[in-house]
Protein backbone atom coordinates (compact mmCIF):
# COMPACT_ATOMS: atom_id res chain seq x y z
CA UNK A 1 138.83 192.29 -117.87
CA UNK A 2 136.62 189.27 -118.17
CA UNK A 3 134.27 188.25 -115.16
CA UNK A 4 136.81 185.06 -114.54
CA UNK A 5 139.08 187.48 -113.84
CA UNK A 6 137.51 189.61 -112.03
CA UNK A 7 136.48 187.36 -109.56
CA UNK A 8 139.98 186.13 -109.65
CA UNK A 9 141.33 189.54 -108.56
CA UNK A 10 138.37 190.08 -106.27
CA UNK A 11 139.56 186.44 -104.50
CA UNK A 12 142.99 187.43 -104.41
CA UNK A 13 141.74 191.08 -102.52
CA UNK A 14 139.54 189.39 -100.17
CA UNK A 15 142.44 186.96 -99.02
CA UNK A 16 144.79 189.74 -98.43
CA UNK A 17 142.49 190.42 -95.11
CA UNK A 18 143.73 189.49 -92.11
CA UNK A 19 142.17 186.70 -90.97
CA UNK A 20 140.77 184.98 -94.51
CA UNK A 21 142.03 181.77 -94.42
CA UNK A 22 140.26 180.65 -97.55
CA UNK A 23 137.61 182.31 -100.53
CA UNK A 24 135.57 180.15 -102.72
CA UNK A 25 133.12 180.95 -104.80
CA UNK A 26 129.56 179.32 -104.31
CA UNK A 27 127.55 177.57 -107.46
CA UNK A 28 123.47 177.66 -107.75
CA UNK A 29 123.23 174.25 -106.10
CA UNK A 30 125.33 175.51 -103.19
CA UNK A 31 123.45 178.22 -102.50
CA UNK A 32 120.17 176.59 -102.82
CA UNK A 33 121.48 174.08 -100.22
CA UNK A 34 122.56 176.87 -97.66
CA UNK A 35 119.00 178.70 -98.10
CA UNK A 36 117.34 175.43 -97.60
CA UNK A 37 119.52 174.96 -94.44
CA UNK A 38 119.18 178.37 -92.94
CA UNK A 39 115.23 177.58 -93.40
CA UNK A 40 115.58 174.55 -91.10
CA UNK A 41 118.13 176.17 -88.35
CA UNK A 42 115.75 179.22 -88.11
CA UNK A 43 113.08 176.65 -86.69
CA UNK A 44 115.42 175.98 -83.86
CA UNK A 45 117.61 178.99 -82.64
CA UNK A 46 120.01 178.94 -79.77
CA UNK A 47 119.17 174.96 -78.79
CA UNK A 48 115.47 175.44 -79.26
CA UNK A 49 115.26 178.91 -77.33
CA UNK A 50 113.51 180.53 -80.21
CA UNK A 51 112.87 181.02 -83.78
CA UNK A 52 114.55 182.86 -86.59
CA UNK A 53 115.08 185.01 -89.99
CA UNK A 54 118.37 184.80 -91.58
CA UNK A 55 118.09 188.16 -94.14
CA UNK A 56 121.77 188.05 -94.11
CA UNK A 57 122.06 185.22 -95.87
CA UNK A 58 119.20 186.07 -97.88
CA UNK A 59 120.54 188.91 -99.74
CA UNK A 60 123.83 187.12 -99.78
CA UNK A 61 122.69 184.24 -101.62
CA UNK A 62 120.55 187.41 -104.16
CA UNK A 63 123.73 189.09 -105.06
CA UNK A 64 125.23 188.10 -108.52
CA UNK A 65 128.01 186.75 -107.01
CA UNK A 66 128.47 184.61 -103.71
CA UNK A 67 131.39 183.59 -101.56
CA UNK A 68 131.88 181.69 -98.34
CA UNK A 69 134.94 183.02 -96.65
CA UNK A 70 136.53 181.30 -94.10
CA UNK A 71 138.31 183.10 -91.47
CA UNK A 72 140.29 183.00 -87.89
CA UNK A 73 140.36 184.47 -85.08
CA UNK A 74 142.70 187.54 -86.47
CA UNK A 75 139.58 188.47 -88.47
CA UNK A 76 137.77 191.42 -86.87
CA UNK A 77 134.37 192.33 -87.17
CA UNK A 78 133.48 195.80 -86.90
CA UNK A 79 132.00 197.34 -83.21
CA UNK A 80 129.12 198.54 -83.04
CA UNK A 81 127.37 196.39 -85.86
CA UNK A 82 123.85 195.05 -85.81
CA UNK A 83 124.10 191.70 -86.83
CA UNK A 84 121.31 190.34 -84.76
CA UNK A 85 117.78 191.67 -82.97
CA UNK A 86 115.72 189.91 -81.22
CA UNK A 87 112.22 191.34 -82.66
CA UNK A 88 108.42 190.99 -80.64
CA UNK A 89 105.28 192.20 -83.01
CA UNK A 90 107.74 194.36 -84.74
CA UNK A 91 109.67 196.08 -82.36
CA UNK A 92 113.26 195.55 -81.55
CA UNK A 93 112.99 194.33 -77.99
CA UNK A 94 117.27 193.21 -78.24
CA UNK A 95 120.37 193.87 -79.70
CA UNK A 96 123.71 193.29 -79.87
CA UNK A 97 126.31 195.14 -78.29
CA UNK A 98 129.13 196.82 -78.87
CA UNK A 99 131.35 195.54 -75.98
CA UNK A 100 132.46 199.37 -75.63
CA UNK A 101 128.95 200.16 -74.37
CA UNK A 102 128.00 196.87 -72.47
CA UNK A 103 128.73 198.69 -68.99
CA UNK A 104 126.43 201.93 -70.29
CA UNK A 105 123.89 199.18 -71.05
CA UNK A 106 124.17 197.63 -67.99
CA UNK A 107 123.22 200.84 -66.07
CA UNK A 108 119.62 202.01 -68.06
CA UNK A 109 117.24 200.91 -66.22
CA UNK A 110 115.44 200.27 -69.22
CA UNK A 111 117.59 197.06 -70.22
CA UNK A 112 118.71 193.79 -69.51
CA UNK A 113 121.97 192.48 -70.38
CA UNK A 114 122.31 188.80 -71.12
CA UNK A 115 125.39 187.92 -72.25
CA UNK A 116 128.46 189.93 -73.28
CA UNK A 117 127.06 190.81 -76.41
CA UNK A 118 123.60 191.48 -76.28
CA UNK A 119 121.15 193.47 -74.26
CA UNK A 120 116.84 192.90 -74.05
CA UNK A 121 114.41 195.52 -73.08
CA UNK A 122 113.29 194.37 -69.56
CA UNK A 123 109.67 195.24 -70.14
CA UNK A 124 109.85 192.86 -73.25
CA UNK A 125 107.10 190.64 -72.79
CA UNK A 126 108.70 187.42 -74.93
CA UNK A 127 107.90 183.71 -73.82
CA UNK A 128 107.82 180.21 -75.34
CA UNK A 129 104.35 181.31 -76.74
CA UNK A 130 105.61 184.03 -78.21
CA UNK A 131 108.52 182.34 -80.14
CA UNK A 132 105.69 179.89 -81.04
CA UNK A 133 103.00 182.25 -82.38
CA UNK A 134 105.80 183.63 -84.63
CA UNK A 135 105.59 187.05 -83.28
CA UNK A 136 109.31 186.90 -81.77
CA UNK A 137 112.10 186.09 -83.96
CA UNK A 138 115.87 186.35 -83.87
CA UNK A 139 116.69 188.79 -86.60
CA UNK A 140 119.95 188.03 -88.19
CA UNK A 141 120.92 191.26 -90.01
CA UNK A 142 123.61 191.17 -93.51
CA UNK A 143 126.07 193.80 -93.02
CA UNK A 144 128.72 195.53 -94.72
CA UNK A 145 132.43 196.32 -93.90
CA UNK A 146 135.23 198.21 -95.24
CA UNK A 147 137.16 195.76 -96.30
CA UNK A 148 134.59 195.35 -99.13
CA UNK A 149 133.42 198.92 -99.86
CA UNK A 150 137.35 199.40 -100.59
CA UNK A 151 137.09 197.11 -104.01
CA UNK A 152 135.82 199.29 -106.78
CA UNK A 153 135.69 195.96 -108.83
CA UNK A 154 132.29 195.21 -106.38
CA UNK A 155 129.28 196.90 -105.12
CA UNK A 156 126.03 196.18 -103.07
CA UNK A 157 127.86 193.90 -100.70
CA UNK A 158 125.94 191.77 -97.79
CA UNK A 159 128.38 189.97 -95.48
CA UNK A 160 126.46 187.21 -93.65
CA UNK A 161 126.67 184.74 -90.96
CA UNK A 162 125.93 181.26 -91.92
CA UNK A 163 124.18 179.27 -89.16
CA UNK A 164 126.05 176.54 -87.82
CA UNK A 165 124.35 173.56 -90.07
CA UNK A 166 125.30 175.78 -93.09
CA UNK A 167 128.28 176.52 -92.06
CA UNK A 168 128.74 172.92 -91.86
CA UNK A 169 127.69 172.18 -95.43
CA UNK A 170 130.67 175.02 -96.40
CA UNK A 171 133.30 173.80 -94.94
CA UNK A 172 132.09 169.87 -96.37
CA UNK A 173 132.57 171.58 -99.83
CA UNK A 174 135.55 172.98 -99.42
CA UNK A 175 137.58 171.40 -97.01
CA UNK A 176 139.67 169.52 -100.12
CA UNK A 177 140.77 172.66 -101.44
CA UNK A 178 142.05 174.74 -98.74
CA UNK A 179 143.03 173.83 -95.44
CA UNK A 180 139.96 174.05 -92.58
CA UNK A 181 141.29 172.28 -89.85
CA UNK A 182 141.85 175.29 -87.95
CA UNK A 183 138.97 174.41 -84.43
CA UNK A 184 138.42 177.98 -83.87
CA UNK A 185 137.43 178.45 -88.04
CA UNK A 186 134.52 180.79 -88.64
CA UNK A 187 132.43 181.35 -91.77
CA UNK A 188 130.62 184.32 -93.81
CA UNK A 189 128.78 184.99 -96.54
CA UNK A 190 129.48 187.60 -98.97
CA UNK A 191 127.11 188.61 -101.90
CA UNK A 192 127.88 191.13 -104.49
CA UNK A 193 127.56 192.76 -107.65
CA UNK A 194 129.64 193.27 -110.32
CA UNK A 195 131.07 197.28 -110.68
């Protein structure tokens, strides 16, 4: 089998799970834009709260192979990932949650929980100078899933989360071949290697 169609059956795998609504692959260009776009958004994080690294999309984009996949809201995410940390002179300082153990959270003493998905130490010392100086930074983590570690045609995959400006730039490129209109569309990243 040929890479064309490899990537071809690879495609037709990765929309078999629930929740892709569309695969494409990305060119050079493409994912030169998105890298140039994460570099902007990382400035700015959460309306200006902060500042960020996006090493998900990094080692997407490094992979031989990268594809945006857009999904709904029947696409699950695995509990109990990583996907983010919020990072201050090197140590993890917050984390996302897996909403099993936001309650446990809740209870230590040693944390503070935010939102329903993520959790900061409470002796943390973070502040607008901080963010600043560059020594706190969202960390936005590439991860992998079983739904990819199940093709043997693949290997060394990063699944990544695009920030919304790239995300943007996506669906702009592919909104003419698949349908996108769905208001609740999400999209990823996925880098890999050829088996």
């Amino acid at each position: 089998m040929n890479k064309e169609q490899t990537l071809e059956k690879v495609e037709a795998m990765i929309m078999n799970v629930k929740g892709v609504v569309g695969v494409a692959e990305l060119n050079k260009e493409q994912c030169e834009t998105v890298a140039q776009l994460e570099e902007m958004a990382m400035k700015n994080v959460f309306g200006g709260f902060g500042r960020g690294k996006n090493e998900g999309i990094k080692e997407s984009i490094s992979r031989e192979v990268t594809m945006v996949l857009f999904t709904n809201v029947d696409f699950e995410i695995p509990r109990g990932i990583n996907a983010m940390q919020l990072i201050n002179k090197g140590e993890v300082v917050g984390m996302t949650l897996d909403p099993n153990k936001i309650d446990e959270f809740k209870k230590d003493k040693k944390y503070v929980v935010i939102s329903d998905f993520f959790a900061i130490k409470r002796d943390a010392k973070i502040n607008s100078a901080t963010f600043a100086s560059g020594d706190t930074y969202f960390l936005f983590n590439g991860i992998q899933i079983d739904h990819f570690s199940k093709i043997k045609e693949i290997k060394d995959h990063v699944l990544s989360f695009p920030s919304p400006p790239a995300f943007g730039f996506l669906r702009s490129q592919f909104k003419d071949r698949m349908d996108l209109s769905d208001p609740q569309l999400a999209g990823f990243l996925v880098g890999f290697n050829l088996s």
